[in-house]
C-alpha atoms as a PDB file:
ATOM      1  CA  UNK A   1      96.872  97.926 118.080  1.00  0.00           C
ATOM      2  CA  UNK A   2      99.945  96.101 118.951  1.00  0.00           C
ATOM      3  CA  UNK A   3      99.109  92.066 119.744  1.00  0.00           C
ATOM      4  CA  UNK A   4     102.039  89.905 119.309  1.00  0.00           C
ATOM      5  CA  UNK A   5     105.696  90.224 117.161  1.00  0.00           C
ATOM      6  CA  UNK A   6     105.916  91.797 113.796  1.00  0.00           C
ATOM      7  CA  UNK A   7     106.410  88.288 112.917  1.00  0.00           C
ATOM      8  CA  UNK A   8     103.099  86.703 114.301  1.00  0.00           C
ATOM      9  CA  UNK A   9     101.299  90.114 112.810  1.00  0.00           C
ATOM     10  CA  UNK A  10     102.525  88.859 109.410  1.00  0.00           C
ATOM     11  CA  UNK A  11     102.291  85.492 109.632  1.00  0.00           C
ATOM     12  CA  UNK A  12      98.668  86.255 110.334  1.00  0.00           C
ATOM     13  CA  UNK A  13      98.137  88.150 107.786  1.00  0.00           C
ATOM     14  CA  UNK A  14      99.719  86.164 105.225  1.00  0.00           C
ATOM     15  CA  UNK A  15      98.366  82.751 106.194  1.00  0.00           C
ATOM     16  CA  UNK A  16      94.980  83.376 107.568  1.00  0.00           C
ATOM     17  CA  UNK A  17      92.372  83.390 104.869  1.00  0.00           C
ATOM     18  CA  UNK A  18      90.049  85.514 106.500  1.00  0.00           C
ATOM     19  CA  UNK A  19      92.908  88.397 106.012  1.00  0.00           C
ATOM     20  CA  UNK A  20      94.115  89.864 102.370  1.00  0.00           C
ATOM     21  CA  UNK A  21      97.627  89.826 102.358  1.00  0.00           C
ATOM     22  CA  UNK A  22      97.270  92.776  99.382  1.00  0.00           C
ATOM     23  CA  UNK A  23      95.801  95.079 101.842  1.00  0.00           C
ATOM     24  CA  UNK A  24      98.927  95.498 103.990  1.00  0.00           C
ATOM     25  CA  UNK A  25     102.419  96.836 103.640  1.00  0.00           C
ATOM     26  CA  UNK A  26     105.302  97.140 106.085  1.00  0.00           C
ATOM     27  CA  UNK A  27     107.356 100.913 106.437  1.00  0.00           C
ATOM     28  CA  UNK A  28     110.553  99.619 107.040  1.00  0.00           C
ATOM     29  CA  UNK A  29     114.199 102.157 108.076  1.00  0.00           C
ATOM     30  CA  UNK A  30     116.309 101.831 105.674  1.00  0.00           C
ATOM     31  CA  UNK A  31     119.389 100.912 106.612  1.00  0.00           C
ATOM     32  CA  UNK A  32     122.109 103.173 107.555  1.00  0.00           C
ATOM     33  CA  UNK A  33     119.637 106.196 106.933  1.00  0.00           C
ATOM     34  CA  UNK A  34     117.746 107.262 109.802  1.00  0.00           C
ATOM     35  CA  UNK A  35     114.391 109.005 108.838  1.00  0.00           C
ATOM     36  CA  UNK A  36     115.113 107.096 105.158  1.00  0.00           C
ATOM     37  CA  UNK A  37     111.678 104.440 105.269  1.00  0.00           C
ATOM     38  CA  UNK A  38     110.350 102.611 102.774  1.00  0.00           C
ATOM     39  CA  UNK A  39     107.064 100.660 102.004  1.00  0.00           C
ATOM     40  CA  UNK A  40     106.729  97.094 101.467  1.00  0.00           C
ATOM     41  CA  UNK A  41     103.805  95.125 100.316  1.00  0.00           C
ATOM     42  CA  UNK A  42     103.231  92.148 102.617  1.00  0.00           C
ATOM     43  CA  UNK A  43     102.605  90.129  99.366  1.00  0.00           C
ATOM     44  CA  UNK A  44     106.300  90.438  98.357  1.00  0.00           C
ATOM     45  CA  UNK A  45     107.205  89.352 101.957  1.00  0.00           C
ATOM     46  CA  UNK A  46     108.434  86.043 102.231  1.00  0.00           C
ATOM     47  CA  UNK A  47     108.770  85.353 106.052  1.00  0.00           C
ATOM     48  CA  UNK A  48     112.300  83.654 107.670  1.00  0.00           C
ATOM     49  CA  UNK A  49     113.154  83.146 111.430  1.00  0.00           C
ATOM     50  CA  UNK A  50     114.819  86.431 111.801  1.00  0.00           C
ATOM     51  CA  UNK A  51     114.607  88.012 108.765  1.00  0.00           C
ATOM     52  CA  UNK A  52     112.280  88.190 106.080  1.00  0.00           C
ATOM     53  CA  UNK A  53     112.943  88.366 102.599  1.00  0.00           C
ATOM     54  CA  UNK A  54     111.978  90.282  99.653  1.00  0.00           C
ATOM     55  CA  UNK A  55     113.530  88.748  96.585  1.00  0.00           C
ATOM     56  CA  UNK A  56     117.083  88.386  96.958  1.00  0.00           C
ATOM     57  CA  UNK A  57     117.074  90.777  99.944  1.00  0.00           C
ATOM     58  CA  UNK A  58     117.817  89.987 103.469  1.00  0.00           C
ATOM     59  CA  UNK A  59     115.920  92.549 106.112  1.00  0.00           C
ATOM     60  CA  UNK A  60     115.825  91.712 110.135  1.00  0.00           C
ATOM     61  CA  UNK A  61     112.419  92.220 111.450  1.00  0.00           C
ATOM     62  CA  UNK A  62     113.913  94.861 113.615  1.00  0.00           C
ATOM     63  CA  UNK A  63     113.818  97.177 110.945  1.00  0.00           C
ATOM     64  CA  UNK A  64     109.987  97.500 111.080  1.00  0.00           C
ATOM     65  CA  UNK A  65     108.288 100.251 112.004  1.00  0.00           C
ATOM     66  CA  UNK A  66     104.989  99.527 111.049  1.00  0.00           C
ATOM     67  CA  UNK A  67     102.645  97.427 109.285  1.00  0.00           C
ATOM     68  CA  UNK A  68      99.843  99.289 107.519  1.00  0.00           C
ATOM     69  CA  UNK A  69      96.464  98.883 106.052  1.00  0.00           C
ATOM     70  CA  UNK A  70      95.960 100.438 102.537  1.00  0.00           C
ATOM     71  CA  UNK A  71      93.443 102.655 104.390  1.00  0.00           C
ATOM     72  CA  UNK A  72      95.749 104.319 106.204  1.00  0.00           C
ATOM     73  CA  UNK A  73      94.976 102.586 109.518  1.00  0.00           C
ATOM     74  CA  UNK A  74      98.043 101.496 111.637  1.00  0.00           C
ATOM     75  CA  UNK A  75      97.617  97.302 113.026  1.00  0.00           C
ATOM     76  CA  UNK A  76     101.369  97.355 114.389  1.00  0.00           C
ATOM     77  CA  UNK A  77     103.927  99.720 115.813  1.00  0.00           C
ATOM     78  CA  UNK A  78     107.128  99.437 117.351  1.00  0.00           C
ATOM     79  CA  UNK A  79     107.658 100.703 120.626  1.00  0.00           C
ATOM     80  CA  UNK A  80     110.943 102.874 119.371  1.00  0.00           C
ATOM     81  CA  UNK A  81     108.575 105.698 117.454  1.00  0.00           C
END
């Protein structure tokens, strides 16, 4: 399940065009909240060195807990859970 950095999982994902970028989302903490997540379509993603970026929002990778497939199957996972 867990091959590489959240950031090489997404990169993947959003540059490879064997994979479907719509098919994924991240469950990231919310900050400040712990137990508070929140699910982010990859396609809204916009990837940075360590951050990524949805819209005008700044999140550190760190805040990942996992990126899913819309079927409910798990491709990455930190090692804090």
């Amino acid at each position: 399940m867990r091959k590489g950095s959240v950031k090489e999982v997404l990169a993947k994902l959003k540059y490879d065009p064997r994979e479907n970028e719509n098919d994924y989302y991240v469950v990231i903490e919310h900050r400040g909240a712990y137990g508070d997540v929140k699910k982010i379509p990859v396609e809204m993603i916009e990837l940075g060195h360590g951050y990524f970026f949805v819209g005008d929002a700044q999140i550190p990778y760190h805040r990942i807990l996992k990126v899913v497939r819309k079927d409910g199957k798990v491709i990455w996972e930190t090692r804090k859970l």
